[in-house]
PDB file of N, CA and C in Angstrom:
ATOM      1  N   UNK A   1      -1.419 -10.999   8.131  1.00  0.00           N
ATOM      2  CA  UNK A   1      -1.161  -9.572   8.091  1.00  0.00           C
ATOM      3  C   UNK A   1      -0.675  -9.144   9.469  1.00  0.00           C
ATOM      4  N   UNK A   2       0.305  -8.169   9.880  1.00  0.00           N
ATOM      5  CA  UNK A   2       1.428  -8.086  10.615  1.00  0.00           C
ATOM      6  C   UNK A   2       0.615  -6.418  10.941  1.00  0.00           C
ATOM      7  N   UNK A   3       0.940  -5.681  11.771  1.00  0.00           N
ATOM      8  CA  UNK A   3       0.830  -4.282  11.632  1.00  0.00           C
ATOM      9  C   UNK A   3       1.867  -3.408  11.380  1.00  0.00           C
ATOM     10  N   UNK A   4       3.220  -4.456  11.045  1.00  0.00           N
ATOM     11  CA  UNK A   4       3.861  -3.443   9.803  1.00  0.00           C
ATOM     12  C   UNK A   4       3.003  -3.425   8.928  1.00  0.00           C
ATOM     13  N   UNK A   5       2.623  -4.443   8.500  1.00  0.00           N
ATOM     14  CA  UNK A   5       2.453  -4.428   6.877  1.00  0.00           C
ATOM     15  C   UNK A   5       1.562  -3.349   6.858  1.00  0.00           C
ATOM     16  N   UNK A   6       0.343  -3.417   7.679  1.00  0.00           N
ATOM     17  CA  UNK A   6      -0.507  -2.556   7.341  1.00  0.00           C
ATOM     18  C   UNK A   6      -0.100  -1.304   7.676  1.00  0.00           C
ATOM     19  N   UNK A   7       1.117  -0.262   8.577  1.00  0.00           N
ATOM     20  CA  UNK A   7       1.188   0.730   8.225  1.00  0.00           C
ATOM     21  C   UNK A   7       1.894   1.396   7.133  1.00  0.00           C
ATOM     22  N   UNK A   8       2.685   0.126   6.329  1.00  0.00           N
ATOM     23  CA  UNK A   8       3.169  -0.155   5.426  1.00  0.00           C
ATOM     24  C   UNK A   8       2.246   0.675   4.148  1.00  0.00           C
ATOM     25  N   UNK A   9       0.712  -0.205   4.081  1.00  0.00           N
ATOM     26  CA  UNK A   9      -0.266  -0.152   3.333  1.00  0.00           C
ATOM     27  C   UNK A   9      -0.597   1.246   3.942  1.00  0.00           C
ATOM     28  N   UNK A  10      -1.118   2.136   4.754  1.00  0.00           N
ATOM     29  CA  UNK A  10      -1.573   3.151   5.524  1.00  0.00           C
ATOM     30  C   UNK A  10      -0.667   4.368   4.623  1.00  0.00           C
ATOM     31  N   UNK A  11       0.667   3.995   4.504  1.00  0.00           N
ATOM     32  CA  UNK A  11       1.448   5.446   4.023  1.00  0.00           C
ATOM     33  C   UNK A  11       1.577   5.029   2.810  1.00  0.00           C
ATOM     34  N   UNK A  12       1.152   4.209   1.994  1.00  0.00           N
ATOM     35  CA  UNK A  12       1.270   4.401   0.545  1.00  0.00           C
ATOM     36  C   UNK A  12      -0.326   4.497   0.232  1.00  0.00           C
ATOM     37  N   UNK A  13      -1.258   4.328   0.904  1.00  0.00           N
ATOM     38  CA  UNK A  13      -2.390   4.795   0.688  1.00  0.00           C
ATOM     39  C   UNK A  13      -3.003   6.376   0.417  1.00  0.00           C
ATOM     40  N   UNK A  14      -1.905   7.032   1.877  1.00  0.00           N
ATOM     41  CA  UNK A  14      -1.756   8.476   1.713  1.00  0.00           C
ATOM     42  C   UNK A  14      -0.926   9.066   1.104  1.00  0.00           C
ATOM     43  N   UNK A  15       0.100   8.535   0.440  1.00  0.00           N
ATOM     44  CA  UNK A  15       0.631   9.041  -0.347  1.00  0.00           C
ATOM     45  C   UNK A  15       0.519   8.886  -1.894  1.00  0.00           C
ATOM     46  N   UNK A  16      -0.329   7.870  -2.059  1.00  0.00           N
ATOM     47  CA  UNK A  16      -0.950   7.336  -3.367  1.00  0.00           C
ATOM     48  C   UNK A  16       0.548   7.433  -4.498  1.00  0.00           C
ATOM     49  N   UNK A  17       1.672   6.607  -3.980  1.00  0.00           N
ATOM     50  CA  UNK A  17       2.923   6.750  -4.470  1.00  0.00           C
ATOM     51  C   UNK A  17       3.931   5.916  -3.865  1.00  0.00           C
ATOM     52  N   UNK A  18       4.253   5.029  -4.464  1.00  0.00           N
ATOM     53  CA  UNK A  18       5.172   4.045  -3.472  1.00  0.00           C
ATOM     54  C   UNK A  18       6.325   4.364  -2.818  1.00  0.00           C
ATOM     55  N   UNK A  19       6.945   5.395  -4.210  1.00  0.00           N
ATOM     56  CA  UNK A  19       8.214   5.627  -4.186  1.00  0.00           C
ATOM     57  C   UNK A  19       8.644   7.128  -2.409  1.00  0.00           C
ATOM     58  N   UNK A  20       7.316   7.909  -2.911  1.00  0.00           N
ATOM     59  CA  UNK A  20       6.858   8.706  -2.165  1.00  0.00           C
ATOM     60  C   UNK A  20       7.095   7.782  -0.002  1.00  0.00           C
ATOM     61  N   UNK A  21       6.154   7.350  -0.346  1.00  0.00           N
ATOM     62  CA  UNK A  21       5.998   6.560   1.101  1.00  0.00           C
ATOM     63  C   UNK A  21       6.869   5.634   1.614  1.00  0.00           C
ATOM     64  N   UNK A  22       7.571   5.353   0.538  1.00  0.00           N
ATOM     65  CA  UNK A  22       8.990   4.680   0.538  1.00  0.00           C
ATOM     66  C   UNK A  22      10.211   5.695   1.462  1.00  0.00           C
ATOM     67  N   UNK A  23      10.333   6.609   0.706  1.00  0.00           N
ATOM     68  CA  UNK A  23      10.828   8.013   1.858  1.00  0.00           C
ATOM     69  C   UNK A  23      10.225   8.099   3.048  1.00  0.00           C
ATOM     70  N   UNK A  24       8.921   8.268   3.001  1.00  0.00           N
ATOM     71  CA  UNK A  24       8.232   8.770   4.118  1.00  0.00           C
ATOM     72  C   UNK A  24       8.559   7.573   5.629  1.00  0.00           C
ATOM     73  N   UNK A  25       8.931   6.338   5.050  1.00  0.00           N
ATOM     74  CA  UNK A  25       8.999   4.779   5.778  1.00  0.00           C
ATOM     75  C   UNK A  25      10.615   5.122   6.170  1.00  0.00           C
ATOM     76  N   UNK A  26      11.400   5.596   5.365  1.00  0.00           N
ATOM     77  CA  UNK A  26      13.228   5.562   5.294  1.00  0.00           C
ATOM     78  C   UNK A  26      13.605   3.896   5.144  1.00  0.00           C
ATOM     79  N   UNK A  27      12.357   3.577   4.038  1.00  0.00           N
ATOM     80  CA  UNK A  27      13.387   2.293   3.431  1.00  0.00           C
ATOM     81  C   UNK A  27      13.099   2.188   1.838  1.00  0.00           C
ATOM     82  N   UNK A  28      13.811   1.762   0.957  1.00  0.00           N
ATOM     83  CA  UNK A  28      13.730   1.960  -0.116  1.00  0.00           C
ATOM     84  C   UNK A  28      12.184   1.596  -1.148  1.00  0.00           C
ATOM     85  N   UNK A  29      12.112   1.594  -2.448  1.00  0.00           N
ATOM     86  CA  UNK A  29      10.841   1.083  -2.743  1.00  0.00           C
ATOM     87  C   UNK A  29      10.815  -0.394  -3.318  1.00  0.00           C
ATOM     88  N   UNK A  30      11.510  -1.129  -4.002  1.00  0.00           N
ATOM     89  CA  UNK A  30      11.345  -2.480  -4.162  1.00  0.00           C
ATOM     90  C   UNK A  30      10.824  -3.510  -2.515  1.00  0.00           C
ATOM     91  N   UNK A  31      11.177  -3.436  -1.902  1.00  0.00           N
ATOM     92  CA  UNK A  31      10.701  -3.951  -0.518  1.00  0.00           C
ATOM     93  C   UNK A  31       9.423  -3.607  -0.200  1.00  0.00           C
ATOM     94  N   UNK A  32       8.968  -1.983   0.058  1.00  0.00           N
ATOM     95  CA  UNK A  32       7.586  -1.813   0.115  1.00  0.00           C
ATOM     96  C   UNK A  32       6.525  -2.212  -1.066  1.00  0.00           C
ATOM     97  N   UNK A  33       7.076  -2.507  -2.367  1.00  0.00           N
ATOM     98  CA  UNK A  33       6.443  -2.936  -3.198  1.00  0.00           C
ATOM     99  C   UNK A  33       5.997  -4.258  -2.938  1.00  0.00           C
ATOM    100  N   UNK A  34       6.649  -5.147  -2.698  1.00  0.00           N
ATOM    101  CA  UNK A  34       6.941  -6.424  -2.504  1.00  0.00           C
ATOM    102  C   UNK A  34       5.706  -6.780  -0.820  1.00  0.00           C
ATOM    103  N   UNK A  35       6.073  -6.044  -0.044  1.00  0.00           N
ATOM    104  CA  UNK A  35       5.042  -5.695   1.139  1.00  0.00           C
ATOM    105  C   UNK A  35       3.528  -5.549   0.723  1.00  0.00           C
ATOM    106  N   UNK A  36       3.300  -4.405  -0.284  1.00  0.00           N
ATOM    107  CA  UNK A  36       2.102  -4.298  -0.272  1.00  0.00           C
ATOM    108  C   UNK A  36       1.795  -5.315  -1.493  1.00  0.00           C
ATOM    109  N   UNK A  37       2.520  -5.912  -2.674  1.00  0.00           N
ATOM    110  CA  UNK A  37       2.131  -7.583  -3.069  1.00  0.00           C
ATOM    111  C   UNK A  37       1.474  -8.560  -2.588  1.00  0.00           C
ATOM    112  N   UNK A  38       2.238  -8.568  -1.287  1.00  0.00           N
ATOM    113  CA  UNK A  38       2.357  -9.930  -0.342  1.00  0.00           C
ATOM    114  C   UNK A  38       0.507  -9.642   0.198  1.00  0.00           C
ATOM    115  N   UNK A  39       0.981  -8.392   0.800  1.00  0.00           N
ATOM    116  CA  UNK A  39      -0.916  -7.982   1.500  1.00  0.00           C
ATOM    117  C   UNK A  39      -1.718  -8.357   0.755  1.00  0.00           C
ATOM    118  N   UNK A  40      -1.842  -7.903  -0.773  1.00  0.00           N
ATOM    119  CA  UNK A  40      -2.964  -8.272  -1.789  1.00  0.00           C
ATOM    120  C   UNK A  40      -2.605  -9.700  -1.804  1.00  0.00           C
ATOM    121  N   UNK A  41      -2.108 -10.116  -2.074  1.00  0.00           N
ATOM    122  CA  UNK A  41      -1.798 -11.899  -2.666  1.00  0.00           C
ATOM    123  C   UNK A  41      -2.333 -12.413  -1.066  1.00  0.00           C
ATOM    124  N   UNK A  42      -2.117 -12.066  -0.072  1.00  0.00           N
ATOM    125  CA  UNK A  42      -2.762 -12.506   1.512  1.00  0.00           C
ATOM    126  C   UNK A  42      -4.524 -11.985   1.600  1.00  0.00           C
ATOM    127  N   UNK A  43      -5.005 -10.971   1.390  1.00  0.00           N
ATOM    128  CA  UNK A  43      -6.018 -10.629   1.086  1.00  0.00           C
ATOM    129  C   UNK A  43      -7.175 -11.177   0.117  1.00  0.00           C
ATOM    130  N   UNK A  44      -5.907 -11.438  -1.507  1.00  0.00           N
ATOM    131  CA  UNK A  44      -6.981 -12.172  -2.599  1.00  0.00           C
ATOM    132  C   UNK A  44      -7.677 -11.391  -3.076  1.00  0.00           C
ATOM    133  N   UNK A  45      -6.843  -9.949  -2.934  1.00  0.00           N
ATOM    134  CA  UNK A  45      -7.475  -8.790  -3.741  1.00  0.00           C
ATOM    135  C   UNK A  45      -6.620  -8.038  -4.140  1.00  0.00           C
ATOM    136  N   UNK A  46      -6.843  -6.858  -4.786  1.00  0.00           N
ATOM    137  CA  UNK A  46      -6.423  -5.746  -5.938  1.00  0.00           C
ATOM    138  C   UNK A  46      -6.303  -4.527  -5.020  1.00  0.00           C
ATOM    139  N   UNK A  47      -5.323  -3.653  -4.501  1.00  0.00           N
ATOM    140  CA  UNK A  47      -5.895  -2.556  -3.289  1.00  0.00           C
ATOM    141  C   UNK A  47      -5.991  -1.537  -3.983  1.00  0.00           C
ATOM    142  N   UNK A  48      -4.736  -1.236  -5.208  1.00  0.00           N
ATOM    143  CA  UNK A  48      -4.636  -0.773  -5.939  1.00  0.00           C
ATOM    144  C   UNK A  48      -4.226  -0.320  -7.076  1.00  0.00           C
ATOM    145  N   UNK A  49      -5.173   0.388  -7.754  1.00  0.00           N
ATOM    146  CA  UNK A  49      -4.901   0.251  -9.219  1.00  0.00           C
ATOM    147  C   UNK A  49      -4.067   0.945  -9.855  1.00  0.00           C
ATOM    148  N   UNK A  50      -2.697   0.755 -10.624  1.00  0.00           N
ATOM    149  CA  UNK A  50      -1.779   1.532 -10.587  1.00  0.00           C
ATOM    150  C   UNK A  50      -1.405   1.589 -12.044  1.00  0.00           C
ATOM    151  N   UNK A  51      -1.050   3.289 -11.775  1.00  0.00           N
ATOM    152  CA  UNK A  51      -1.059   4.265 -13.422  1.00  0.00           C
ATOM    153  C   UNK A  51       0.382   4.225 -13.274  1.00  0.00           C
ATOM    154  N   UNK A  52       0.766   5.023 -14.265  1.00  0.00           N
ATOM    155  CA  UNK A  52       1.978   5.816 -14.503  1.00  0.00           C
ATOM    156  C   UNK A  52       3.244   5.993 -13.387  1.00  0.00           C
ATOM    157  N   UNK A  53       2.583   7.135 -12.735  1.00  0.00           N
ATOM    158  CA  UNK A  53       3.052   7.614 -11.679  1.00  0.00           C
ATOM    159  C   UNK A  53       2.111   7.493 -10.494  1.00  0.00           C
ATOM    160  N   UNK A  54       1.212   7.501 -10.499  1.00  0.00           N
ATOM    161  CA  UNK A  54       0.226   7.578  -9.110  1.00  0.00           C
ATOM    162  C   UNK A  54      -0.311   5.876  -9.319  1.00  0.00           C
ATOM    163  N   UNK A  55      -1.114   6.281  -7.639  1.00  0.00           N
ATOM    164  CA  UNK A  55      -1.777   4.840  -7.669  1.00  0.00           C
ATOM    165  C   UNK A  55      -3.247   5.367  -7.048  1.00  0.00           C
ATOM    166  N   UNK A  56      -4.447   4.494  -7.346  1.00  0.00           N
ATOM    167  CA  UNK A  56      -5.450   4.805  -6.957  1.00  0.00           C
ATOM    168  C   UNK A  56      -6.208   3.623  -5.708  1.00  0.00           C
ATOM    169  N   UNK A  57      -6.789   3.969  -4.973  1.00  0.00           N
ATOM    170  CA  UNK A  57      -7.441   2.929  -4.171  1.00  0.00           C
ATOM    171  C   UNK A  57      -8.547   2.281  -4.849  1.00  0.00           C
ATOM    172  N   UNK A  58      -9.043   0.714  -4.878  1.00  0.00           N
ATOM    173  CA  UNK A  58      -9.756   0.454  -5.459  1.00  0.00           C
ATOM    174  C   UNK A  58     -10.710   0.671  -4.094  1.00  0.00           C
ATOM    175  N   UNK A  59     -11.995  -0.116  -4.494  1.00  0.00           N
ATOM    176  CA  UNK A  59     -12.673  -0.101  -3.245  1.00  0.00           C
ATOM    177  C   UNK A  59     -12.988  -1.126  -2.098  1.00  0.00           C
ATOM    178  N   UNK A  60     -11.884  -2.256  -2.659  1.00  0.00           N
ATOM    179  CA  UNK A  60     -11.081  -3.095  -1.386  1.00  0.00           C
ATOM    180  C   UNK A  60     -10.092  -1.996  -0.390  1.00  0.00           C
ATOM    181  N   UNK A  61      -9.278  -1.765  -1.256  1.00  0.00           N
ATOM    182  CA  UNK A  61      -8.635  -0.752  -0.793  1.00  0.00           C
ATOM    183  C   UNK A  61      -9.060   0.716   0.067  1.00  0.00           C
ATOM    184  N   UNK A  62      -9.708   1.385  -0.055  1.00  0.00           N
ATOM    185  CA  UNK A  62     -10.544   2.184   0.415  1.00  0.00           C
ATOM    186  C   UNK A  62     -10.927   1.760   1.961  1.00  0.00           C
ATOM    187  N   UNK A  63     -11.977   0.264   1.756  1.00  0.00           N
ATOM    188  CA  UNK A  63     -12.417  -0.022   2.871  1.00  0.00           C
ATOM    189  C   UNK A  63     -11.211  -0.502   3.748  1.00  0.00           C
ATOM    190  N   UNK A  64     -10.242  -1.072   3.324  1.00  0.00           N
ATOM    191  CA  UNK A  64      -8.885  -1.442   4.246  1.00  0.00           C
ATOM    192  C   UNK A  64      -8.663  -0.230   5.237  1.00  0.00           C
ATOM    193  N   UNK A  65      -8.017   1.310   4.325  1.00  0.00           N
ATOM    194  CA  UNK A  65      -7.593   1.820   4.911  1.00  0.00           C
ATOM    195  C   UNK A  65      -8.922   2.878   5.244  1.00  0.00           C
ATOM    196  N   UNK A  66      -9.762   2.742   5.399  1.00  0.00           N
ATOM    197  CA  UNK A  66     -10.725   3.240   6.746  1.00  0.00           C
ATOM    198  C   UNK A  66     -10.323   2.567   7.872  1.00  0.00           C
ATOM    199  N   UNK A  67     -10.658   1.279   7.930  1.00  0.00           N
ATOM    200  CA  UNK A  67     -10.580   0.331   9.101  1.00  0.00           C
ATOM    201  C   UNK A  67      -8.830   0.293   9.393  1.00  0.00           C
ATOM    202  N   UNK A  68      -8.370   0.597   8.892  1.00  0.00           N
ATOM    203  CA  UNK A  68      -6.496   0.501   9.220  1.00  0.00           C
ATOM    204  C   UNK A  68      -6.421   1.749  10.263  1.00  0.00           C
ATOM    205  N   UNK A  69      -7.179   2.702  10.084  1.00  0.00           N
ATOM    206  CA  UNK A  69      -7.320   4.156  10.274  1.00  0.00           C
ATOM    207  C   UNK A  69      -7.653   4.301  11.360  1.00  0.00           C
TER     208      UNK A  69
END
């Protein structure tokens, strides 16, 4: 884990929206998707659990971005 990645993870956490934090980054969303993949698949966990349109923190996730914070 890089500290892109994790501010990567940090603004889609607060934005609970990829596409969202994808703007907020000024790079598109397939890449940040692929970023925060790579983190979970490096981690060996789930960060978050994802609906429709929103995404939720699990509580791997949660504790990440306290400590990212």
């Amino acid at each position: 884990m890089d500290l892109r990645t994790l501010q990567y993870f940090v603004a889609v956490a607060e934005e609970l929206n990829i596409t969202r934090a994808a703007d907020k980054l000024h790079m598109s969303q397939p890449p940040l998707s692929a970023q925060i993949k790579g983190l979970e698949t490096e981690l060996d966990t789930i960060l978050f659990i994802r609906g429709k349109r929103r995404l939720k923190l699990t509580e791997s996730g949660q504790l990440l971005y306290r400590r990212a914070k």
